[in-house]
Protein backbone atom coordinates (compact mmCIF):
# COMPACT_ATOMS: atom_id res chain seq x y z
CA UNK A 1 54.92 33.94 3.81
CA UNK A 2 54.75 33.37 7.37
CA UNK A 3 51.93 32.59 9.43
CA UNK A 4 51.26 35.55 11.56
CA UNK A 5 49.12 33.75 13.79
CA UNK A 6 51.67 30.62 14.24
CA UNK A 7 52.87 32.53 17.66
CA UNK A 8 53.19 29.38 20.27
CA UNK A 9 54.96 26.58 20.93
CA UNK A 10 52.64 23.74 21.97
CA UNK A 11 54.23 23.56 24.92
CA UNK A 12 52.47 26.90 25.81
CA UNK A 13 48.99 25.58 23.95
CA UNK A 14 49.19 22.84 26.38
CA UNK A 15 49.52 24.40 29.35
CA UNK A 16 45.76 26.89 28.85
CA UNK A 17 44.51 23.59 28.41
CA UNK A 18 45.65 22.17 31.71
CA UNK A 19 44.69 25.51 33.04
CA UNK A 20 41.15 25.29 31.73
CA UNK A 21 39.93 22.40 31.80
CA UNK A 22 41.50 21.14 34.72
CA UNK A 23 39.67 23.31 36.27
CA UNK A 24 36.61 21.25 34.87
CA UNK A 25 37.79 18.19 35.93
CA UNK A 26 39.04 19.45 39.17
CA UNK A 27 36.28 21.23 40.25
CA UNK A 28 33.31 21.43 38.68
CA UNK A 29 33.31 17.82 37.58
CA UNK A 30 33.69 15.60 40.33
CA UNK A 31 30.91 16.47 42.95
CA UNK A 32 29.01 15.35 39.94
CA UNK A 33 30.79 12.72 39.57
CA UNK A 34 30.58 11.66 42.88
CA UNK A 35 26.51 12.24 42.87
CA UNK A 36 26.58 9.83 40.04
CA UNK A 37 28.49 6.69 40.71
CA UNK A 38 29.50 7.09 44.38
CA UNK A 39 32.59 5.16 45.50
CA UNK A 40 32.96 3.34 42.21
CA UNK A 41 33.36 6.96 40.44
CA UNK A 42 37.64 6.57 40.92
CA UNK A 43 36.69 2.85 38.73
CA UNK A 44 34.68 5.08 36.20
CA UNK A 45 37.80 7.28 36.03
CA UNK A 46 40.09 4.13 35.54
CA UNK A 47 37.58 2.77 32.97
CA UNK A 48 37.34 6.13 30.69
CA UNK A 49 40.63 6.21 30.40
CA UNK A 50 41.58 3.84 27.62
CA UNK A 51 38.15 5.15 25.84
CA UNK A 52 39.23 8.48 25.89
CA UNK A 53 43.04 7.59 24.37
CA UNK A 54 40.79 6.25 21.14
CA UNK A 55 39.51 9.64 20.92
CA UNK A 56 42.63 11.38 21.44
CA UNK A 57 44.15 9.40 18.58
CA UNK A 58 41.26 11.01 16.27
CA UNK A 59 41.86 14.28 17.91
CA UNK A 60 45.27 13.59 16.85
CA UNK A 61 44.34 12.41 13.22
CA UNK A 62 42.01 15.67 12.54
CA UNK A 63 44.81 18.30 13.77
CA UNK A 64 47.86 16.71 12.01
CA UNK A 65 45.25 16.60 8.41
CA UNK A 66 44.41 20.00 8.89
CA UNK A 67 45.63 22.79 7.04
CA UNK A 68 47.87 25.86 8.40
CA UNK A 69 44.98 27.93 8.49
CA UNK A 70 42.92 25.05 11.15
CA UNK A 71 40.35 22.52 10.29
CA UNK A 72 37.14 24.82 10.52
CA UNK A 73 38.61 27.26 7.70
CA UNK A 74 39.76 24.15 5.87
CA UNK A 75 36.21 23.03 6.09
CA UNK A 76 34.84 25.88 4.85
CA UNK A 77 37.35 26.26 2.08
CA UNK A 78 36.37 22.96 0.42
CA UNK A 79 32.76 22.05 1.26
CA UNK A 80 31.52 25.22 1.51
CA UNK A 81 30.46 27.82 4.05
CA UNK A 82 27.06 25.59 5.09
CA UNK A 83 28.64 22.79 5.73
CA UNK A 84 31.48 24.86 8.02
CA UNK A 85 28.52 26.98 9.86
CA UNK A 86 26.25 23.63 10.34
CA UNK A 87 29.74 22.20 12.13
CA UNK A 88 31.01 25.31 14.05
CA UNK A 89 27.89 26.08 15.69
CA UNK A 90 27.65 23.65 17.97
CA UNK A 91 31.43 24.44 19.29
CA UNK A 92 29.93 28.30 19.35
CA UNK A 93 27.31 27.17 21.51
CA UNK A 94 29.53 24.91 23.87
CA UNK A 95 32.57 27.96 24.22
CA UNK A 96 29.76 29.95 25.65
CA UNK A 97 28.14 27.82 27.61
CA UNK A 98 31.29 26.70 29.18
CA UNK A 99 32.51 30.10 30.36
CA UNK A 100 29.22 30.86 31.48
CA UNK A 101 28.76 27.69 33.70
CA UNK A 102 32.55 28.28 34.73
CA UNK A 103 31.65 32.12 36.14
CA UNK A 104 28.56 31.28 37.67
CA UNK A 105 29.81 28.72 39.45
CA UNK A 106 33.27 30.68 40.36
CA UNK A 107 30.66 33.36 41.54
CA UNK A 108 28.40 30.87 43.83
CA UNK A 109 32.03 29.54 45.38
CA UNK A 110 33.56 33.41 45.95
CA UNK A 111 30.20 34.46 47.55
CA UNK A 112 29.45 31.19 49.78
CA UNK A 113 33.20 31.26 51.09
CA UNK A 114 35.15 34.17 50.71
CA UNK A 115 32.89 37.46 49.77
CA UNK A 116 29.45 36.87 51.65
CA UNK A 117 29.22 40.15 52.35
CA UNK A 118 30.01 41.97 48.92
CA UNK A 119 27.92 42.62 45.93
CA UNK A 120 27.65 39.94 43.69
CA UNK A 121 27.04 42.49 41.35
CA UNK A 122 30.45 44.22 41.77
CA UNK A 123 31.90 40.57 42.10
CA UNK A 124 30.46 39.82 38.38
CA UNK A 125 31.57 43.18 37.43
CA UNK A 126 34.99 42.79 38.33
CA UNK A 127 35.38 39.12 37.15
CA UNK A 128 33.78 39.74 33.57
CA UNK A 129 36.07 43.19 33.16
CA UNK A 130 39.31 40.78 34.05
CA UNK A 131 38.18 38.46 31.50
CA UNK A 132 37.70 41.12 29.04
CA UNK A 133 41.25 42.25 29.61
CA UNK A 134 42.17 38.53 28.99
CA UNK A 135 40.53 37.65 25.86
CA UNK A 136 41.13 41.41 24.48
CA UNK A 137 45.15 40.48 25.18
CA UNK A 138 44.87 37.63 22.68
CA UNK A 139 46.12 34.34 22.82
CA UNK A 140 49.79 35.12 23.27
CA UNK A 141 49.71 36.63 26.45
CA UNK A 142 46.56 33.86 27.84
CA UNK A 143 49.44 31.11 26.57
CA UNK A 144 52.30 33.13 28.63
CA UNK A 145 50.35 34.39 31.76
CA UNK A 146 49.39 30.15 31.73
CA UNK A 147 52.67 29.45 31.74
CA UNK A 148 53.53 32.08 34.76
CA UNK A 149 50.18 30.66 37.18
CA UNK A 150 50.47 26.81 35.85
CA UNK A 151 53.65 26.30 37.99
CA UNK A 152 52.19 27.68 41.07
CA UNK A 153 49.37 25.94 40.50
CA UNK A 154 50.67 22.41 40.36
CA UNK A 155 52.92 23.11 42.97
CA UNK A 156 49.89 24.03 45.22
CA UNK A 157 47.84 20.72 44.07
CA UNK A 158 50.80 18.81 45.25
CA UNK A 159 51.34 19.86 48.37
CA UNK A 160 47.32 19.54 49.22
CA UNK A 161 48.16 16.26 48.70
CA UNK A 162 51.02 15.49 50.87
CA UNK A 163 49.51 17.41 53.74
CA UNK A 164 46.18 15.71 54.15
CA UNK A 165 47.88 11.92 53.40
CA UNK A 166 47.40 11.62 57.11
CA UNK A 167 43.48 11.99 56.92
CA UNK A 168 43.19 9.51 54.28
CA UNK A 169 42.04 6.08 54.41
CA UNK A 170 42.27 3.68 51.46
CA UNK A 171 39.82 1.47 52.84
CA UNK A 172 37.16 3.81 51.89
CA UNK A 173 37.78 2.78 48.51
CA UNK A 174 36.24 -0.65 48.61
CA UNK A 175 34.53 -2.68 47.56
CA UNK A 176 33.31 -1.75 44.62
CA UNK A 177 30.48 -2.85 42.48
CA UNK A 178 28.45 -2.85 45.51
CA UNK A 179 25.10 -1.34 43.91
CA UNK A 180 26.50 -3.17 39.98
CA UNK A 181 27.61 -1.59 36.66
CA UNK A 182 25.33 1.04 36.64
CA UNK A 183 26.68 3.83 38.72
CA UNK A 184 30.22 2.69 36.76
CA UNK A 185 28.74 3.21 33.62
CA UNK A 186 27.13 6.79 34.72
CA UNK A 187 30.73 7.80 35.78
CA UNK A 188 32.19 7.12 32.90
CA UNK A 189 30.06 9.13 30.98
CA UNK A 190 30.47 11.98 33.08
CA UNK A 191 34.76 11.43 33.08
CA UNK A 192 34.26 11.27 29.26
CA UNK A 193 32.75 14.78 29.77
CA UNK A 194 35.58 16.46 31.00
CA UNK A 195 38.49 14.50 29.39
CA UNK A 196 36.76 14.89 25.70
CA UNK A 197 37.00 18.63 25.56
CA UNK A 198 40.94 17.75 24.45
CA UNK A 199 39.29 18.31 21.21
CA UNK A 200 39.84 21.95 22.16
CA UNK A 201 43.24 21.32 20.74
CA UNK A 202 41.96 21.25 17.28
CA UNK A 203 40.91 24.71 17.82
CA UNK A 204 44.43 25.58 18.86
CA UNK A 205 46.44 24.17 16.03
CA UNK A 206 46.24 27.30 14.09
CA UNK A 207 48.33 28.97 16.47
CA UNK A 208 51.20 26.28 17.18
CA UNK A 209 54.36 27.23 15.80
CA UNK A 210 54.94 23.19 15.10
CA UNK A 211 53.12 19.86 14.12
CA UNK A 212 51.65 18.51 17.42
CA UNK A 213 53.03 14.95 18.53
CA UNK A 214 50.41 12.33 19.52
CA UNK A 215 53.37 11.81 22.52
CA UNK A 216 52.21 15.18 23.65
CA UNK A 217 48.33 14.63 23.48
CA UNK A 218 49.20 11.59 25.39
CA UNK A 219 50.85 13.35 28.30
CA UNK A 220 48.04 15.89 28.29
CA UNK A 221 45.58 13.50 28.22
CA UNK A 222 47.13 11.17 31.31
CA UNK A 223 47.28 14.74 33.33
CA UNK A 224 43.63 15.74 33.11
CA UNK A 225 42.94 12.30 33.95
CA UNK A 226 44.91 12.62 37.00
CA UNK A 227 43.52 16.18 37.73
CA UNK A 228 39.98 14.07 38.23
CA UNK A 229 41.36 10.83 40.12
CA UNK A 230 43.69 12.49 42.45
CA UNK A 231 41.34 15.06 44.06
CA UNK A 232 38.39 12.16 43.86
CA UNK A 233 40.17 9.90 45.21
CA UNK A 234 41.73 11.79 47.90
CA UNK A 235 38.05 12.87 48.81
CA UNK A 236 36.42 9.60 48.83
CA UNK A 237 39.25 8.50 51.36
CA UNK A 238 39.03 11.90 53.45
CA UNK A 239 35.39 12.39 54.08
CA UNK A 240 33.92 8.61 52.95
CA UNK A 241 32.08 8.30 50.00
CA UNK A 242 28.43 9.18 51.21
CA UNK A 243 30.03 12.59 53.10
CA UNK A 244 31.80 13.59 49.62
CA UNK A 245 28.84 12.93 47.38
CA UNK A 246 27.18 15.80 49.95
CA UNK A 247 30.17 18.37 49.02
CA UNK A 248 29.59 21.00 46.57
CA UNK A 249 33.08 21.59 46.43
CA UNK A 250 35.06 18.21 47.55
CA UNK A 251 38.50 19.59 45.96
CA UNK A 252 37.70 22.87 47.99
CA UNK A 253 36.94 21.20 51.52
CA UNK A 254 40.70 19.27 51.58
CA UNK A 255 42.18 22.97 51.95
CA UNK A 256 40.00 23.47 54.92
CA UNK A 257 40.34 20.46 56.74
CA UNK A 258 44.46 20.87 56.21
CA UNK A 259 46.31 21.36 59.58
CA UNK A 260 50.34 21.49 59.83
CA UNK A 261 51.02 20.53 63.90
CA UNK A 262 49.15 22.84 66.06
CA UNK A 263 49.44 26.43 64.78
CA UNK A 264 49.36 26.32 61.06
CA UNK A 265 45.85 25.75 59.38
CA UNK A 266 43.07 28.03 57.30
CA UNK A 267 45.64 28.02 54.04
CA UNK A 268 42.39 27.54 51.98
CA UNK A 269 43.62 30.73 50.27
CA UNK A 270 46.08 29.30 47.97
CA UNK A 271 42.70 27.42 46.67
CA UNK A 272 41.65 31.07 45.48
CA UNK A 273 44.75 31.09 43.47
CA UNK A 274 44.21 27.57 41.89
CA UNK A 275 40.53 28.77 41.24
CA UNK A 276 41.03 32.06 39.80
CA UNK A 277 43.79 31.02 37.44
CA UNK A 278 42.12 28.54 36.33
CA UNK A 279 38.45 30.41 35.46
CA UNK A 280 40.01 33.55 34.43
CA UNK A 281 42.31 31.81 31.72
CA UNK A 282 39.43 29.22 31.21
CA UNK A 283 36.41 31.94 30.69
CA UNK A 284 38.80 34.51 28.61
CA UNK A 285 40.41 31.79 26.26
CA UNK A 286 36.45 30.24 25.78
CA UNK A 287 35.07 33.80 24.50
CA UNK A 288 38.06 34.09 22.55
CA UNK A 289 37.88 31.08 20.65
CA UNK A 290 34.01 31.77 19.85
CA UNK A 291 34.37 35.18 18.93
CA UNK A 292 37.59 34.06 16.49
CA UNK A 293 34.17 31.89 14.79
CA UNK A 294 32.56 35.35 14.59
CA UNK A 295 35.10 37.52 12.05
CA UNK A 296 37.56 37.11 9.77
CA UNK A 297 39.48 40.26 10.52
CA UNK A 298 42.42 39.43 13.02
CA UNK A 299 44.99 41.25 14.02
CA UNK A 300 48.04 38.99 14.19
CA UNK A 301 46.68 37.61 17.35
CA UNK A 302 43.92 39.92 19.35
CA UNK A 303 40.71 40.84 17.73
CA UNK A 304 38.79 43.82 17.25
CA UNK A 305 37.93 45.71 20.74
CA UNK A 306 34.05 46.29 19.62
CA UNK A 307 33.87 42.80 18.92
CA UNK A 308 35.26 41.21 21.93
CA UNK A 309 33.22 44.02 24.66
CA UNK A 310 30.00 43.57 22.66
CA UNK A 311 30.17 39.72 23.66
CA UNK A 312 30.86 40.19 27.03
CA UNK A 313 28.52 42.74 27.43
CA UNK A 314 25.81 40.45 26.30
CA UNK A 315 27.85 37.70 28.53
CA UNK A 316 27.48 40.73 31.82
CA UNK A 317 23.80 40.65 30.79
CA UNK A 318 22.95 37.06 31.35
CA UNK A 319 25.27 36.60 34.24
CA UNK A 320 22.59 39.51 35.18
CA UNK A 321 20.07 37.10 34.78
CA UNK A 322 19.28 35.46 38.37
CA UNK A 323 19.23 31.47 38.51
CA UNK A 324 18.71 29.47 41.62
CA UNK A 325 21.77 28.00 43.16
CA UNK A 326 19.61 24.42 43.11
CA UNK A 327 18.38 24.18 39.23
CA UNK A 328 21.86 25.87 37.70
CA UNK A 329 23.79 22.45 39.57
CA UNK A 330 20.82 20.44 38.13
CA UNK A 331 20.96 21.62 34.89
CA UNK A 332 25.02 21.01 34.96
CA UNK A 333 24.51 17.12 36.15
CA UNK A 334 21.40 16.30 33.89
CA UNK A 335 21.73 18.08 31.24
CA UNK A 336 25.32 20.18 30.61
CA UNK A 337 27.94 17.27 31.48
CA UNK A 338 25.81 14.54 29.55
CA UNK A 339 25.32 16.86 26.52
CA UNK A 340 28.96 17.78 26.57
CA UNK A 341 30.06 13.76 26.39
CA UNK A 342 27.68 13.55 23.64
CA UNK A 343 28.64 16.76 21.92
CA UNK A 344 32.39 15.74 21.91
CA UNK A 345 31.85 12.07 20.44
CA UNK A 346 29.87 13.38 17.44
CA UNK A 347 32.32 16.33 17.08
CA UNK A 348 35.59 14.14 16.58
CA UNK A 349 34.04 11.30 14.65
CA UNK A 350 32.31 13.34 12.34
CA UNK A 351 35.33 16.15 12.08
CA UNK A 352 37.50 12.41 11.07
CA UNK A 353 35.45 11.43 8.66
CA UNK A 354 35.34 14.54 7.08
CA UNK A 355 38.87 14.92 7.25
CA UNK A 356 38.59 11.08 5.35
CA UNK A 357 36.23 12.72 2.90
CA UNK A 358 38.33 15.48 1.92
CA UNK A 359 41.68 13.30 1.28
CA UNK A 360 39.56 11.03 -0.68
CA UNK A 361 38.06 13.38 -2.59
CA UNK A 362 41.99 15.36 -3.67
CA UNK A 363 43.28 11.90 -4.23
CA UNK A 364 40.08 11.39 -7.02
CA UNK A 365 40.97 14.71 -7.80
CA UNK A 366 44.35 13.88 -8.67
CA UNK A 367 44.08 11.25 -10.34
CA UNK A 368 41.89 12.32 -12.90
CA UNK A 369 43.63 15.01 -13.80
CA UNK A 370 46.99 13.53 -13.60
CA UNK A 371 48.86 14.33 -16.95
CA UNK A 372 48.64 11.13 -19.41
């Protein structure tokens, strides 16, 4: 029997990804980024790369070993419900901390730039009831409304880039090294932060209609790599590396400073697109993946209503919940981005070698009670 919940083509899996956490990488990433190794952060980039690729190929190695059903309810199936609650927990944890970093900070952007003079209240209000609407939709229609805003998107990015090429100047970019490996070495943590949470895919294998090709990991991989170095460098050779470091929002202040001849300027709008695609799919796929952690009972795609408005009405009541501007982006640069890097490395290696584990232990299995 079919697969009920085998509804997408990878294709479509791919492109929430790029939606969600490129908006990671794109935005809330590199200001820290930037804070941490300076100019040499675009060499940090450059240097995570290959790192990351290693990882991917495990990423790679746990989703094509996992059953139909995915690799937590294989887990669970043979080593036992402790052993798949002790490993799922963590990924709990990290699906709602994510969408709540990504709404807070959505809601610090929207009321510093665009709604200074509306209730953040009615802001969080609105923005949590859109997300409701999103995860409550199920993954189908997140994978197909991705594939309507990813276009636009993209097409958006790339003309940001064109524009401002006049404003740039690649000298900025050197030399590097100047203050030694350190600040490289800080930066590549923090790229491995954002370029790690491919493992995401693993939690979207249930759902692909077909076996995903490491070719296709690849591809996904190289673009959130570029979603961090283009913007970075773009802003290190627009503003200078000390200015940029200063920038909440580096990604955000190349709209502003665009200017097409004379009369043409203040397009910074079309970054309100790029944002809000991005969070909404981003914060409504997160709360639907935890909450799929949280029951059993799924209806093709969409779970159950109660479920799905009793988290975010616990998620309303700690947006609720005031936190200075100040110690919410410390917390994300000390403690959140480093965490993450280190969450995501123990996640893959140990998810492989259980994956190991398991084969070894079917092929014992086998052969002992292979007929003689």
């Amino acid at each position: 029997m079919q697969n009920v919940t085998k509804i997408l083509i990878p294709r479509q899996l791919f492109m929430m990804v790029v939606l969600s956490t490129g908006l990671l990488n794109h935005v809330i990433l590199i200001p820290n980024l930037l804070n941490a190794a300076g100019r040499d952060s675009w060499l940090s980039v450059i240097i995570a790369y290959p790192i990351a690729i290693i990882f991917l190929w495990l990423v790679y190695f746990i989703a094509k070993n996992s059953s139909d059903e995915g690799f937590f309810p294989m887990v669970e199936k043979r080593l036992g419900k402790l052993a798949s609650a002790i490993l799922s927990f963590p990924v709990v944890l990290f699906l709602f901390m994510g969408a709540y970093i990504t709404l807070r900070d959505l809601m610090i952007w929207l009321n510093a730039y665009f709604l200074s003079d509306a209730s953040v209240m009615m802001i969080n209000f609105i923005m949590i009831l859109v997300c409701f609407i999103v995860t409550l939709g199920g993954i189908k229609y997140m994978a197909i409304s991705s594939g309507f805003l990813l276009p636009l998107v993209m097409l958006f990015g790339i003309f940001i880039a064109i524009t401002n090429t006049t404003l740039k100047e690649p000298s900025l970019l050197f030399p590097l090294l100047s203050e030694g490996y350190m600040p490289v070495f800080k930066g590549v943590i923090y790229t491995l932060s954002g370029l790690l949470e491919i493992y995401i895919v693993v939690l979207l294998q249930p759902y692909s209609q077909s076996p995903i090709k490491f070719h296709q990991l690849f591809i996904l991989l190289t673009i959130l790599t570029g979603l961090i170095l283009g913007p970075l460098t773009a802003a290190i050779m627009e503003f200078g590396p000390v200015e940029s470091a200063f920038f909440r929002y580096p990604a955000y202040e190349q709209w502003r400073v665009l200017k097409i001849g004379e009369y043409i300027s203040h397009l910074d709008f079309f970054a309100l697109y790029q944002w809000l695609s991005g969070a909404i799919i981003r914060i409504g796929l997160f709360i639907y993946l935890a909450a799929t952690f949280l029951t059993k009972k799924k209806k093709h795609y969409k779970l159950n209503p109660i479920l799905v408005g009793g988290i975010y009405l616990i998620f309303f009541g700690v947006m609720w919940m005031e936190v200075e501007t100040f110690y919410f982006y410390e917390f994300i640069y000390r403690y959140f981005l480093p965490a993450c890097m280190a969450f995501f490395l123990f996640q893959i290696l140990i998810s492989a070698l259980l994956i190991i584990v398991m084969r070894k232990r079917e092929e014992s299995y086998g052969k002992y009670n292979k007929p003689g």
